[in-house]
Protein backbone atom coordinates (compact mmCIF):
# COMPACT_ATOMS: atom_id res chain seq x y z
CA UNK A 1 -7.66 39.11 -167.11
CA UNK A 2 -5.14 36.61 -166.25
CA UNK A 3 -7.14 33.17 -166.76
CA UNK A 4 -4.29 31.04 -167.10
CA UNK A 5 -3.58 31.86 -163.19
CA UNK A 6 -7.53 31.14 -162.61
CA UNK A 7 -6.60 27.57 -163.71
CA UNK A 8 -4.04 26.44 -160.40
CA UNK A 9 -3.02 23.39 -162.03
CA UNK A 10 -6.35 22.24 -162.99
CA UNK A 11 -8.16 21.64 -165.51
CA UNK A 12 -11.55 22.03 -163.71
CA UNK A 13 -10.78 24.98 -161.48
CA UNK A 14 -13.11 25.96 -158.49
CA UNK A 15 -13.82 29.26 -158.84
CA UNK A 16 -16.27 31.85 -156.31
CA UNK A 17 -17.58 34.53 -157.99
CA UNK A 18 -18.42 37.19 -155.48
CA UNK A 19 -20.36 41.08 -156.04
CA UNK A 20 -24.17 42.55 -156.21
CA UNK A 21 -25.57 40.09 -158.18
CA UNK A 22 -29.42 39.07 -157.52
CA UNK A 23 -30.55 42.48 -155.69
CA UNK A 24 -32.50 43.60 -158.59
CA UNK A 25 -29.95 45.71 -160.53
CA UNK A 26 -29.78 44.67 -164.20
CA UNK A 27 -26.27 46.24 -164.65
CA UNK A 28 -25.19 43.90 -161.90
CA UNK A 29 -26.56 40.86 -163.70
CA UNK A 30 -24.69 41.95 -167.31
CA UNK A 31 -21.47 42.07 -165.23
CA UNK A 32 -22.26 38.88 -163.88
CA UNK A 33 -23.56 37.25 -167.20
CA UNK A 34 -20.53 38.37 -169.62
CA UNK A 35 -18.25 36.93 -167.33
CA UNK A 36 -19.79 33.82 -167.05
CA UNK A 37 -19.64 33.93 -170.97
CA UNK A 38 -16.10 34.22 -171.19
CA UNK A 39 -15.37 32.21 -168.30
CA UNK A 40 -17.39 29.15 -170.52
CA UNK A 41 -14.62 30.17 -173.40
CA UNK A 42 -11.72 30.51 -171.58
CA UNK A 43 -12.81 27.83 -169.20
CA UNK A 44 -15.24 25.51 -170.28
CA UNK A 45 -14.59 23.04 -167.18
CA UNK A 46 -14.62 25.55 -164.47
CA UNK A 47 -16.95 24.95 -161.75
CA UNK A 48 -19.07 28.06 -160.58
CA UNK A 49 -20.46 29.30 -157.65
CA UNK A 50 -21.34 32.89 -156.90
CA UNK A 51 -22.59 34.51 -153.54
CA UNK A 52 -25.26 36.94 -154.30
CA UNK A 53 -27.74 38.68 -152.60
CA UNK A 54 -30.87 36.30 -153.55
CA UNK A 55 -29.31 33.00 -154.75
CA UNK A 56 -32.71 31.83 -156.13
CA UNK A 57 -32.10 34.71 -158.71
CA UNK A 58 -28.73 34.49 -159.75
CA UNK A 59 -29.93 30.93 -160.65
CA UNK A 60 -33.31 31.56 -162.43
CA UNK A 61 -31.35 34.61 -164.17
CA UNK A 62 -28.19 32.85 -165.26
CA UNK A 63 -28.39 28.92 -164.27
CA UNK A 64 -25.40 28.46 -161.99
CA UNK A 65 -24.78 27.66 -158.72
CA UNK A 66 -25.42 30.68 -156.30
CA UNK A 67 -25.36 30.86 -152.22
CA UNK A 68 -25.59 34.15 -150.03
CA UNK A 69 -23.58 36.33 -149.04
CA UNK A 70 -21.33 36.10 -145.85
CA UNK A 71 -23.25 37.97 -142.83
CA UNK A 72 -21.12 41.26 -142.46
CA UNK A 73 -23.65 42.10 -139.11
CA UNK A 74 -25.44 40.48 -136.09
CA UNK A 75 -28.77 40.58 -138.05
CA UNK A 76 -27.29 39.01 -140.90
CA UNK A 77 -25.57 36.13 -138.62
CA UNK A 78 -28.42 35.39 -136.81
CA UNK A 79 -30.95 35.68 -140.17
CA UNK A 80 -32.49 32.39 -141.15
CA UNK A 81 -30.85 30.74 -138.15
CA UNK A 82 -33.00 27.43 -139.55
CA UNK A 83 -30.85 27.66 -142.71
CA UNK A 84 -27.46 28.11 -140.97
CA UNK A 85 -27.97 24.56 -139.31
CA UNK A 86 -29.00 23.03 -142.24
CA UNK A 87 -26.01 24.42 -143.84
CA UNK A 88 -23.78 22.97 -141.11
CA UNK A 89 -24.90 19.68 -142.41
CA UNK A 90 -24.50 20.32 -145.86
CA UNK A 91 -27.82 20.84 -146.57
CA UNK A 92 -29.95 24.73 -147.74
CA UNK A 93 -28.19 27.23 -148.36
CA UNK A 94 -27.11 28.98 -145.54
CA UNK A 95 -23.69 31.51 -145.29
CA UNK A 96 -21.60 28.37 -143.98
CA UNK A 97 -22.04 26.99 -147.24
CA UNK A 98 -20.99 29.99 -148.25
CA UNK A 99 -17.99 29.94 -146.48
CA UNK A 100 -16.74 26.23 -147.25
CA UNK A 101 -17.29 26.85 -150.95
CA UNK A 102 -14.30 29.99 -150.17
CA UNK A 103 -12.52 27.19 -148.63
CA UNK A 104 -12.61 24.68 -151.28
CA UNK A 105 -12.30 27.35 -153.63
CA UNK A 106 -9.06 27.64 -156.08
CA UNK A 107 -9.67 31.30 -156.51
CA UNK A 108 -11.91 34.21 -155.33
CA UNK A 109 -12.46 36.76 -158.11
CA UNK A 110 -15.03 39.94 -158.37
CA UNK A 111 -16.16 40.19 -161.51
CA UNK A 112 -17.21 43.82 -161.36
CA UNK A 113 -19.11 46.63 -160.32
CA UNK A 114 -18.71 49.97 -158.50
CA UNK A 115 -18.03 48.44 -155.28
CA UNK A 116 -15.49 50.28 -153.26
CA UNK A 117 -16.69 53.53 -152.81
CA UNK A 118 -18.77 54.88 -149.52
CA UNK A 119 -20.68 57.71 -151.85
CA UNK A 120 -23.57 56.10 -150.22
CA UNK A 121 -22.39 54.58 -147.29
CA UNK A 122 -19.38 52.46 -145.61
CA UNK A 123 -21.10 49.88 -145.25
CA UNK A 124 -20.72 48.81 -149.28
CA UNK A 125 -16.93 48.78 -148.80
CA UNK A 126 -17.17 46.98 -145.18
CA UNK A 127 -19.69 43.83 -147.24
CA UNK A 128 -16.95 43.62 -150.08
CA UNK A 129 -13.80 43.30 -148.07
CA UNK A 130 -14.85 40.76 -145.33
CA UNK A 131 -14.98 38.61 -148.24
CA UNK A 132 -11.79 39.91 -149.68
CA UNK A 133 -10.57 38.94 -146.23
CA UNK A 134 -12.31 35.81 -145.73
CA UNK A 135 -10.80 34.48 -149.12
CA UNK A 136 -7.23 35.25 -147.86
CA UNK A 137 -7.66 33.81 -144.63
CA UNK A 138 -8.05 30.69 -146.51
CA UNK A 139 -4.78 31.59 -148.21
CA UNK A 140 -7.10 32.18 -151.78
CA UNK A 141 -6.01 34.32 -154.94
CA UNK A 142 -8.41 37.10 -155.57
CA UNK A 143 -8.84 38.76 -158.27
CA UNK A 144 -11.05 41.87 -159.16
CA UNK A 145 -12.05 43.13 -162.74
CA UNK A 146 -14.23 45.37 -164.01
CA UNK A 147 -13.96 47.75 -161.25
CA UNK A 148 -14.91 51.18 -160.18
CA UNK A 149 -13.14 52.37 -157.40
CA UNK A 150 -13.72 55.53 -155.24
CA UNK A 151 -14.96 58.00 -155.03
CA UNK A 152 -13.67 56.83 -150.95
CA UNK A 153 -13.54 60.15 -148.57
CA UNK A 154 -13.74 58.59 -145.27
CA UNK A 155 -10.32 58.05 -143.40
CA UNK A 156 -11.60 54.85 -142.03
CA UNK A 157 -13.04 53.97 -145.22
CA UNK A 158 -9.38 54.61 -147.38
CA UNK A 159 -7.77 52.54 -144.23
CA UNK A 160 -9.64 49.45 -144.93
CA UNK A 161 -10.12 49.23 -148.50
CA UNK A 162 -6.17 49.95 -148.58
CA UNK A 163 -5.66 47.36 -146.29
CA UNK A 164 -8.22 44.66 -148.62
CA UNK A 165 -6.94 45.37 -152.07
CA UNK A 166 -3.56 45.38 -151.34
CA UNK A 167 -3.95 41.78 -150.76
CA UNK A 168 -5.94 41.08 -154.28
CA UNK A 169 -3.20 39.61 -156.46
CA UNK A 170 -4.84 41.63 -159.02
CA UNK A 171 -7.12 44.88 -159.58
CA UNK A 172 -8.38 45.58 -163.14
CA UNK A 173 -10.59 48.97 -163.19
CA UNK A 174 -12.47 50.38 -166.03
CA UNK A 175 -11.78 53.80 -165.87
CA UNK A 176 -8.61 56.01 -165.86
CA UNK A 177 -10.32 57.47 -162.46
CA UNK A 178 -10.26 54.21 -160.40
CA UNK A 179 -6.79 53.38 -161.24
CA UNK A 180 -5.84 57.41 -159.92
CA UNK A 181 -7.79 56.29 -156.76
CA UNK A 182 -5.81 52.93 -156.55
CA UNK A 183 -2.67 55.25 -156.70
CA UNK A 184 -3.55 57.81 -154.19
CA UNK A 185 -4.78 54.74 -152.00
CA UNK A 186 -1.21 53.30 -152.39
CA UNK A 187 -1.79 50.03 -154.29
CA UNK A 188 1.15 48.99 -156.56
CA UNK A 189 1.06 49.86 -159.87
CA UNK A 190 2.07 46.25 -160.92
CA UNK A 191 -1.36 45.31 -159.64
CA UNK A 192 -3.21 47.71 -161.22
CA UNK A 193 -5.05 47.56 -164.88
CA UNK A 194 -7.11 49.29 -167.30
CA UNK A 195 -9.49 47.38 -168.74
CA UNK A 196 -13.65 47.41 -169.51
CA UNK A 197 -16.51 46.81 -168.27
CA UNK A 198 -17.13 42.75 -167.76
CA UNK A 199 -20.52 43.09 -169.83
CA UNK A 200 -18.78 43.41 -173.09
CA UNK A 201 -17.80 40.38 -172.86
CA UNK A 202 -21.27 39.27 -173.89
CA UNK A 203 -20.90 40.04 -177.71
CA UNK A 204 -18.21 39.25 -179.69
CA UNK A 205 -17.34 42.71 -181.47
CA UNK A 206 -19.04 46.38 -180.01
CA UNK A 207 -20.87 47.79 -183.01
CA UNK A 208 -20.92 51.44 -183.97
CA UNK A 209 -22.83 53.26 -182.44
CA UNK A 210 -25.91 54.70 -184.67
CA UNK A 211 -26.26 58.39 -185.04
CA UNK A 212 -28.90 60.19 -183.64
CA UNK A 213 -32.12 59.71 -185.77
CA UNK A 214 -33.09 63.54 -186.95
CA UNK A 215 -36.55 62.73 -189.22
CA UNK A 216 -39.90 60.41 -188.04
CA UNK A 217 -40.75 59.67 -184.79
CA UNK A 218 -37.83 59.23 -182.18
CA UNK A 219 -38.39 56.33 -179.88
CA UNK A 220 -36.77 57.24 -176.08
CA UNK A 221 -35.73 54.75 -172.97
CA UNK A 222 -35.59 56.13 -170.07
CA UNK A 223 -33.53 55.18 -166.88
CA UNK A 224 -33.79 57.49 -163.94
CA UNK A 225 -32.35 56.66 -160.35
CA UNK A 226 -32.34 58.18 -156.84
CA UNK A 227 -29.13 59.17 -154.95
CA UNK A 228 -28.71 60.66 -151.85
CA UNK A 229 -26.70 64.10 -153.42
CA UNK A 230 -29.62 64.46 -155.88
CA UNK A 231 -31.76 67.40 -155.34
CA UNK A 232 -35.64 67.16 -155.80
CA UNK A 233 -35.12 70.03 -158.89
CA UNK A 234 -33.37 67.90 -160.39
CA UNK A 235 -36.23 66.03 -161.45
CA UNK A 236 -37.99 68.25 -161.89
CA UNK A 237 -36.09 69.43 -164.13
CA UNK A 238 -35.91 66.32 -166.11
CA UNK A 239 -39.86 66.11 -166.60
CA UNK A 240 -39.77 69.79 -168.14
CA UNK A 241 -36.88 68.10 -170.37
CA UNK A 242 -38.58 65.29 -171.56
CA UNK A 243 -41.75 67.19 -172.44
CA UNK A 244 -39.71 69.84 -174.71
CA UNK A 245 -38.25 66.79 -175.86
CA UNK A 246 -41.65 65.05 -176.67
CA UNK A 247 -43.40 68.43 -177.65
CA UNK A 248 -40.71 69.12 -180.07
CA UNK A 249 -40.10 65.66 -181.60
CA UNK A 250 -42.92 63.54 -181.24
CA UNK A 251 -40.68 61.83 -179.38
CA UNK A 252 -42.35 57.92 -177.76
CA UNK A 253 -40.74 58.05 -174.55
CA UNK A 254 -40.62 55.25 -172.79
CA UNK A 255 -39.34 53.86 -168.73
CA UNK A 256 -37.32 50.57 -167.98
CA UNK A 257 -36.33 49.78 -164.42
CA UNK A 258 -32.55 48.67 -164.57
CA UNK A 259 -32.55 49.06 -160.32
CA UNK A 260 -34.36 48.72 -157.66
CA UNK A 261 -36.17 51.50 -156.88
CA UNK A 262 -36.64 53.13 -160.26
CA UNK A 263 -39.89 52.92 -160.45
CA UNK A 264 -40.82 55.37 -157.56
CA UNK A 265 -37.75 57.81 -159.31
CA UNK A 266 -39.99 57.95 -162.75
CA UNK A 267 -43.25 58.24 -160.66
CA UNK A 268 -41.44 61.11 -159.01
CA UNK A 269 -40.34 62.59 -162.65
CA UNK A 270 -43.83 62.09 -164.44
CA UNK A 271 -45.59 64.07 -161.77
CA UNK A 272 -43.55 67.28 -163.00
CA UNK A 273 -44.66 66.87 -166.76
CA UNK A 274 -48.25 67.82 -168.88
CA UNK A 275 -47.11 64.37 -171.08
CA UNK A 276 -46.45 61.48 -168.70
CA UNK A 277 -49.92 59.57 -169.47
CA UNK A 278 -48.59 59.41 -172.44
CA UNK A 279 -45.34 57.88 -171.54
CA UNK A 280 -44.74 53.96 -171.20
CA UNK A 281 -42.72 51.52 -169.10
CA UNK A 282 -40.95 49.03 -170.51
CA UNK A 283 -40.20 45.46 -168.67
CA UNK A 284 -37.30 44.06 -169.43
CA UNK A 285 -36.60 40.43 -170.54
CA UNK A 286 -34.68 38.19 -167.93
CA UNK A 287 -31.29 37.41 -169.29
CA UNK A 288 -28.77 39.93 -170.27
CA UNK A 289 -29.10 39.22 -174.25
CA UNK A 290 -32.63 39.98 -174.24
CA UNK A 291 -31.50 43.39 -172.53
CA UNK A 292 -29.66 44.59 -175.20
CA UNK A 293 -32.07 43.18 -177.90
CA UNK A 294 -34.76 45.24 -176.03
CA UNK A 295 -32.51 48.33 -176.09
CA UNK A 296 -31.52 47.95 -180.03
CA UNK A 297 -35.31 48.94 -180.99
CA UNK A 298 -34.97 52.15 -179.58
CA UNK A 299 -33.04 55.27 -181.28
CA UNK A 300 -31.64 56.73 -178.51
CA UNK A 301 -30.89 56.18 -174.38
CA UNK A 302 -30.90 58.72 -171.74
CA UNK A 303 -29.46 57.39 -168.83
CA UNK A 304 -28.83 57.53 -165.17
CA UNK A 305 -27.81 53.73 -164.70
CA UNK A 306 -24.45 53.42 -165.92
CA UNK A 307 -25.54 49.74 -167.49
CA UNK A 308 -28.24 51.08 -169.34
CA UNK A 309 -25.20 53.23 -170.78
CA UNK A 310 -23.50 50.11 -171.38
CA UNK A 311 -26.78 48.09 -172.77
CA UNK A 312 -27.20 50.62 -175.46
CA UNK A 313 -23.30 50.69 -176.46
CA UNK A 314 -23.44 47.31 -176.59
CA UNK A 315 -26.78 47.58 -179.01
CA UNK A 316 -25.50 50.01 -181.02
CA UNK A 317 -27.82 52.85 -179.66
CA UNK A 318 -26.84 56.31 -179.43
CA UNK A 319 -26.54 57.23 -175.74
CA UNK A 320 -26.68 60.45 -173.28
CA UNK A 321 -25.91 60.15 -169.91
CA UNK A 322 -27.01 62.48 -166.35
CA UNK A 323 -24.17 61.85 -164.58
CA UNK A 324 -24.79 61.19 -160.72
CA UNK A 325 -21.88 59.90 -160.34
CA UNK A 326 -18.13 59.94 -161.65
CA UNK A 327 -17.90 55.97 -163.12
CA UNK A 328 -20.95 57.75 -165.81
CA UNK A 329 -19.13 60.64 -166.45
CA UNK A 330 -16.16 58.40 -166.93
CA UNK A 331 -18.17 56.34 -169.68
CA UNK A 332 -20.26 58.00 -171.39
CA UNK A 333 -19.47 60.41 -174.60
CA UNK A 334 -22.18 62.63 -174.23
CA UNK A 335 -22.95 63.05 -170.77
CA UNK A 336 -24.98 66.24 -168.35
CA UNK A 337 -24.15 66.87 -164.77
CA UNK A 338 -27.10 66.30 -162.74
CA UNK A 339 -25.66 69.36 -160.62
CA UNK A 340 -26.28 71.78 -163.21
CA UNK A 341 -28.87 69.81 -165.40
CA UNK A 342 -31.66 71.92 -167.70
CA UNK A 343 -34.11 70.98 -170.40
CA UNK A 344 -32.19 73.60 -172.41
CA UNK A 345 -28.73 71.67 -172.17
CA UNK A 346 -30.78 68.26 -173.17
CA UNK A 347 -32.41 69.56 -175.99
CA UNK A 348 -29.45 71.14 -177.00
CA UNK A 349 -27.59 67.97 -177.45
CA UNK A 350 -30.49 66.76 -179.53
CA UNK A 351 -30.58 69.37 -181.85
């Protein structure tokens, strides 16, 4: 990342920080909180703001300045209309203030996350570049890291997030598969770099990763997800897995929520297995150190959420991911298809 260009002269840049932060996705907050760690290293002076999708969040979660998002709809223009007027006065924290921080901004950057890609819908891409557009309106640099781009299949969908990055003044990806997609989509190479994930930014050298504890009890987390390609066998499946798994190991299995949503995913899960009562959930701690801390005490990961992936590589823990999705595929060593998962295949990988 090219911080010396974050800097415009000053030494007390104004920098917007823009993505998914604040809509209950603990991956999104570990993007979000190892940039802010190296920002404070590489610039101790900047001054923060990030639009989020709940401001009050982003600053119980981290402790900088947040807004909302700019509306990207009718409903979300006319939301809170109370709010927008006290924004035009300087006051709450409606999208106007929102929009003058862009303004007064010295640059724009997105600090990660799988944002362009309509896998789930168009609308993800459409939210991301209005305020790729926005910032270059107000003649802004922008700057993305940490990226996932694509899968993108729509015409109209390629057309417009062509049309947005090409104006970033730079594009770092985390996988060999986004920068192909920034290719195909036409983006100049010059722009273009392969990088990591933001998040390891919050520790100071990746450890090695443990191996895969064969003797005593082998303590399990859990992160399951819903997409809209996964089939209901799938989870199926995954409950039949997990009691082989406990059956054969003793295993203590246990559930954290890294997204919104999760929660009704394991429900769905546990009602396919003879051993969920005996199954726990795990809450995790709210900042993105006590994530990893709370992943270290457990010997190995299985993993839908790419960031609980990433938590466990950056604890140490062995890992396994069911890739949903190419950016876990991309990442993780040992990975399953969700396609084609079995129990077999995942206790096979144990043994």
């Amino acid at each position: 990342m090219p911080f010396h260009r974050l800097r415009n002269g000053k030494t007390a840049p104004n920098l917007v920080l823009v993505g998914n932060f604040g809509a209950g996705n603990i991956g999104d907050e570990l993007i979000l909180a190892g940039f802010l760690k190296k920002i404070g290293k590489e610039l101790p002076r900047a001054k923060v703001c990030v639009l989020a999708g709940n401001p009050h969040l982003v600053r119980r979660f981290h402790g900088v300045d947040a807004l909302p998002h700019l509306p990207t709809g009718w409903r979300s223009f006319w939301k809170s209309g109370w709010l927008v007027r006290r924004s035009l006065s300087g006051r709450g924290e409606g999208w106007m203030r929102s929009l003058r921080k862009i303004r007064e901004a010295d640059a724009v950057i997105f600090p990660g996350g799988g944002l362009f890609t309509d896998e789930e819908s168009f609308h993800a891409i459409l939210i991301w570049g209005i305020h790729l557009l926005v910032a270059r309106y107000f003649w802004k640099p922008v700057f993305l890291l940490g990226q996932s781009i694509g899968p993108i299949t729509g015409i109209y969908a390629q057309n417009f997030t062509r049309f947005c990055l090409r104006k970033a003044e730079w594009i770092g990806v985390r996988d060999s598969a986004s920068a192909s997609e920034l290719k195909k989509l036409g983006i100049p190479a010059k722009k273009v770099k392969l990088g990591r994930d933001t998040s390891f930014w919050l520790v100071n050298r990746i450890p090695k990763t443990r191996e895969i504890k064969k003797r005593g009890v082998l303590k399990i987390l859990v992160s399951a997800r819903s997409f809209p390609k996964i089939e209901e066998e799938f989870f199926a499946e995954f409950g039949r897995a997990l009691d082989q798994i406990s059956e054969r190991t003793h295993a203590r299995i246990s559930f954290a929520e890294f997204g919104k949503g999760d929660a009704a995913v394991w429900q769905k899960i546990c009602r396919h297995s003879k051993h969920a009562r005996l199954w726990k959930t795990l809450e995790l701690p709210e900042s993105a150190e006590g994530v990893v801390r709370a992943v270290n005490k457990f010997d190995l990961v299985i993993g839908m959420r790419l960031h609980s992936l990433v938590a466990a590589q950056l604890a140490g823990t062995p890992a396994i991911g069911l890739a949903y999705s190419r950016k876990v595929k991309e990442f993780a060593e040992k990975s399953l298809a969700v396609e084609n998962f079995s129990a077999e295949k995942l206790v096979e990988i144990l043994s």
